[in-house]
Protein backbone atom coordinates (compact mmCIF):
# COMPACT_ATOMS: atom_id res chain seq x y z
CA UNK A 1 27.88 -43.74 26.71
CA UNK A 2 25.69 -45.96 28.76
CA UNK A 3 28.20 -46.00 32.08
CA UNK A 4 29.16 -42.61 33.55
CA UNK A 5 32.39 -44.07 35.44
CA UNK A 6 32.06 -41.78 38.24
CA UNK A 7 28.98 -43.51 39.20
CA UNK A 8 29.38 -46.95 38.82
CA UNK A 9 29.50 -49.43 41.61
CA UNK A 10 30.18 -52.88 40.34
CA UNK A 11 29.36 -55.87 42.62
CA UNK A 12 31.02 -59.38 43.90
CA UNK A 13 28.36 -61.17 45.39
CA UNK A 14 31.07 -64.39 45.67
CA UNK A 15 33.54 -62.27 47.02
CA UNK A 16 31.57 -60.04 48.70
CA UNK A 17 33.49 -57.13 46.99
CA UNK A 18 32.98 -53.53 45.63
CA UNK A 19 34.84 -52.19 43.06
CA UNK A 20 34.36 -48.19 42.03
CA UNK A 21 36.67 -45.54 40.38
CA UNK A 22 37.81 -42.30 42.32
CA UNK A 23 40.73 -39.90 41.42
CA UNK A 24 43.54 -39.52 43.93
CA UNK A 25 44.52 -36.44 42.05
CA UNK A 26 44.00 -34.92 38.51
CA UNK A 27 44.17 -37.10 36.53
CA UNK A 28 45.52 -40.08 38.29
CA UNK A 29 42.64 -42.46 38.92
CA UNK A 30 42.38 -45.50 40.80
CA UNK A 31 40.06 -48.71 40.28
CA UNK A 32 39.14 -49.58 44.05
CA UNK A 33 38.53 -52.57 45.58
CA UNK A 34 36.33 -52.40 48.74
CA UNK A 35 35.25 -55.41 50.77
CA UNK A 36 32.35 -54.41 52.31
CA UNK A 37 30.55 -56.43 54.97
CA UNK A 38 27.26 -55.27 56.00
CA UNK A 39 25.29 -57.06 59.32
CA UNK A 40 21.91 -56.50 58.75
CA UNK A 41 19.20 -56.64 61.78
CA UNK A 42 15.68 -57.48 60.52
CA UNK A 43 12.61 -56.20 61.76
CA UNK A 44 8.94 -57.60 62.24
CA UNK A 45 7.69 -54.55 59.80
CA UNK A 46 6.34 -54.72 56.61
CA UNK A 47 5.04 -51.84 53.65
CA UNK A 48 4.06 -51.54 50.59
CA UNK A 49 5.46 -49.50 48.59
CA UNK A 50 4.23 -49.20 44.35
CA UNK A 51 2.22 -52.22 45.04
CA UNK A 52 5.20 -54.01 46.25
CA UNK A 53 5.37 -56.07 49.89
CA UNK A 54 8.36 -54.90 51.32
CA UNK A 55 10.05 -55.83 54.77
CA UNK A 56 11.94 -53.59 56.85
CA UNK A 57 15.79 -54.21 57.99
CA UNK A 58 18.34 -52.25 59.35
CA UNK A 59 22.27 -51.62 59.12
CA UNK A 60 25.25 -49.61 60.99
CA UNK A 61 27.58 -49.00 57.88
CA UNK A 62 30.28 -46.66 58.25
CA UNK A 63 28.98 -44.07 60.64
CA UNK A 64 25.63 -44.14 59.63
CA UNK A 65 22.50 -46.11 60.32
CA UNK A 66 20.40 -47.00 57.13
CA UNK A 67 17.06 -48.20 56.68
CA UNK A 68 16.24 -50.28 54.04
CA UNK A 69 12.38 -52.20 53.01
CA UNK A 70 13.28 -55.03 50.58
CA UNK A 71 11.17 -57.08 48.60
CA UNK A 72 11.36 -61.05 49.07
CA UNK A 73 8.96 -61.12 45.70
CA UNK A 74 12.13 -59.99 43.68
CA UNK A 75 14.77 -62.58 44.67
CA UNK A 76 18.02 -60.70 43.85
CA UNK A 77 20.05 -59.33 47.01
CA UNK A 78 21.31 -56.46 45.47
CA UNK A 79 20.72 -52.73 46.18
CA UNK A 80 21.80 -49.21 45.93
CA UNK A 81 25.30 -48.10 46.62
CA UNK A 82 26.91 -50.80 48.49
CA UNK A 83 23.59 -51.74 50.31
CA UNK A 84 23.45 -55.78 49.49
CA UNK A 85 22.73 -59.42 51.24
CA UNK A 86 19.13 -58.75 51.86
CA UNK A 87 16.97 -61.44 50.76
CA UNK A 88 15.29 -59.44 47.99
CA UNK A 89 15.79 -56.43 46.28
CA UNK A 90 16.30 -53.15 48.37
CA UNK A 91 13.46 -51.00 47.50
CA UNK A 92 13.58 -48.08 49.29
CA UNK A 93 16.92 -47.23 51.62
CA UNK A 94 17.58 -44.27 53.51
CA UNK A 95 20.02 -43.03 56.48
CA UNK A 96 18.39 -42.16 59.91
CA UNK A 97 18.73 -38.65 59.09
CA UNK A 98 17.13 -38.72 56.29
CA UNK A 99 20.55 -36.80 54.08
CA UNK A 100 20.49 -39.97 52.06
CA UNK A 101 17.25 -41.20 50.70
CA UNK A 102 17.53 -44.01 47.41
CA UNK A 103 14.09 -45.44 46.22
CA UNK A 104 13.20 -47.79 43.38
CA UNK A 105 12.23 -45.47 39.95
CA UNK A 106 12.19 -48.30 37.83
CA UNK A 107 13.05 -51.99 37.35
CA UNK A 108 13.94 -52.99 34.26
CA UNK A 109 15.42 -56.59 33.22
CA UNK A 110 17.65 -56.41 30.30
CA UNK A 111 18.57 -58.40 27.90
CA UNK A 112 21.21 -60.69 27.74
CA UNK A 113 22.88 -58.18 25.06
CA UNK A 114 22.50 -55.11 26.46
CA UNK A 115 23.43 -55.83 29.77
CA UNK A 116 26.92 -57.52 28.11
CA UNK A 117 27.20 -54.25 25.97
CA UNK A 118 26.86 -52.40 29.91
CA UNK A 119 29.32 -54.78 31.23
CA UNK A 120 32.17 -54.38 28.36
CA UNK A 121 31.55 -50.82 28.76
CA UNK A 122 32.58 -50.94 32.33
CA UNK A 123 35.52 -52.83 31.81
CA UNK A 124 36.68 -50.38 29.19
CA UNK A 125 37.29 -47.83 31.92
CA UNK A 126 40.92 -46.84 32.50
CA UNK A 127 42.79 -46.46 35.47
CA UNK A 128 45.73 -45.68 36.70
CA UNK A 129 46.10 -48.46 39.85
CA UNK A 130 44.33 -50.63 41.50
CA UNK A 131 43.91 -50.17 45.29
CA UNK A 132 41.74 -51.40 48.43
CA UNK A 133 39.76 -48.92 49.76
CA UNK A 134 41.82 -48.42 52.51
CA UNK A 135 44.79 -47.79 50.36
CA UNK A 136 43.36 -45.46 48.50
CA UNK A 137 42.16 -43.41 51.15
CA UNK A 138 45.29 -43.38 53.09
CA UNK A 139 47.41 -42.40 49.80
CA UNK A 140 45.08 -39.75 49.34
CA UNK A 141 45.32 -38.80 53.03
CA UNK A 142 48.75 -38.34 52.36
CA UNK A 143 48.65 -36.55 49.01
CA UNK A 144 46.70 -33.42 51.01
CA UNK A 145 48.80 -34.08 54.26
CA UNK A 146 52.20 -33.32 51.70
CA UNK A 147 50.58 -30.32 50.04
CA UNK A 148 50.14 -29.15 53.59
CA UNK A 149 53.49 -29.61 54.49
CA UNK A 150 55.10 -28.31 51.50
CA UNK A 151 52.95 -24.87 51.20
CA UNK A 152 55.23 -21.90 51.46
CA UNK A 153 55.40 -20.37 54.91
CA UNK A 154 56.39 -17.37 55.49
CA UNK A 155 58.92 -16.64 58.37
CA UNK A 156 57.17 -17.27 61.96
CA UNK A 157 53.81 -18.36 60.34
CA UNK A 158 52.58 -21.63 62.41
CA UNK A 159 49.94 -23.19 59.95
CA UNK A 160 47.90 -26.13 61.41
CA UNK A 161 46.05 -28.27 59.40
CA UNK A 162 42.34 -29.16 61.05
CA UNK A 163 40.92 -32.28 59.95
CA UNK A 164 37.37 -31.49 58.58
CA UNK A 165 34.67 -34.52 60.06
CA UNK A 166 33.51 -36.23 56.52
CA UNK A 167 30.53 -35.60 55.44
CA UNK A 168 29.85 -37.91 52.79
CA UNK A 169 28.00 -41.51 52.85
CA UNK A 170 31.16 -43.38 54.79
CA UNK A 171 31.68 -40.98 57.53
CA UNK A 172 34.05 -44.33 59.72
CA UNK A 173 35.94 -46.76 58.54
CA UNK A 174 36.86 -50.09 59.69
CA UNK A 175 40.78 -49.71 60.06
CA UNK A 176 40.25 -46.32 61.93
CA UNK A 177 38.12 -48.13 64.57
């Protein structure tokens, strides 16, 4: 198929909404609703990049600080991830560490057909529930913080469970603030 559904990141431009598929557990997967509200700071800096005038701006999302050069020339304010609200197309975006790096390869504007075959194909996914973000991640919280709790012990074993820092894109999140 066109969509692999562990990728996908569908956007809401009105709502200003994410939605993207994770599992909580096997095979119990979840269709997850994220508002995501990103504050960017722009910068007097401008590139090129691929022949392309591109304009620098900045963003604290979720524990990390991203860079992003967009391109005014290509008026559509979406982006990698859930970089969007730029006023162009995000070209090139990368964290300040440099662990995430996203650049342009190609753009491509379909046609009306395929990109309704793309979009049917997305809402064809399956899912178990649909959950904010910040349900999900608290149910699944929970799911490991039961399987912790419910592990056999033997007799005067103390187990404590350490809470590993995150290491993926969203390190923070809002309601943990």
């Amino acid at each position: 198929p066109l969509v692999q559904e562990n990728k996908i990141v569908t956007t809401d431009l009105i709502n200003n909404t994410k939605e993207t598929f994770d599992y909580l557990y096997f095979e119990n997967k979840s269709k997850i609703i994220d508002s995501v509200k990103l504050n960017w700071d722009f910068l007097d800096e401008k590139q090129t990049i691929d022949k392309i005038e591109c304009y620098k701006a900045t963003v604290n999302f979720r524990g990390r600080k991203w860079i992003a050069w967009y391109a005014p020339s290509i008026p559509y304010s979406s982006g990698p991830y859930k970089f969007h609200g730029l006023p162009g197309l995000i070209i090139k975006l990368n964290d300040e560490t440099n662990k995430f790096n996203y650049v342009v390869e190609k753009i491509e504007f379909l046609k009306e057909d395929i990109f309704n075959k793309k979009k049917a194909e997305v809402a064809s996914i399956s899912f178990n529930q649909q959950q904010t973000l910040q349900e999900f991640m608290l149910e699944r919280e929970q799911i490991l913080e039961n399987g912790f709790n419910s592990a056999n012990k033997d007799r005067g074993t103390t187990m404590v469970r350490q809470k590993m820092p995150r290491q993926g894109i969203e390190i923070e999140f809002e309601w943990e603030e």
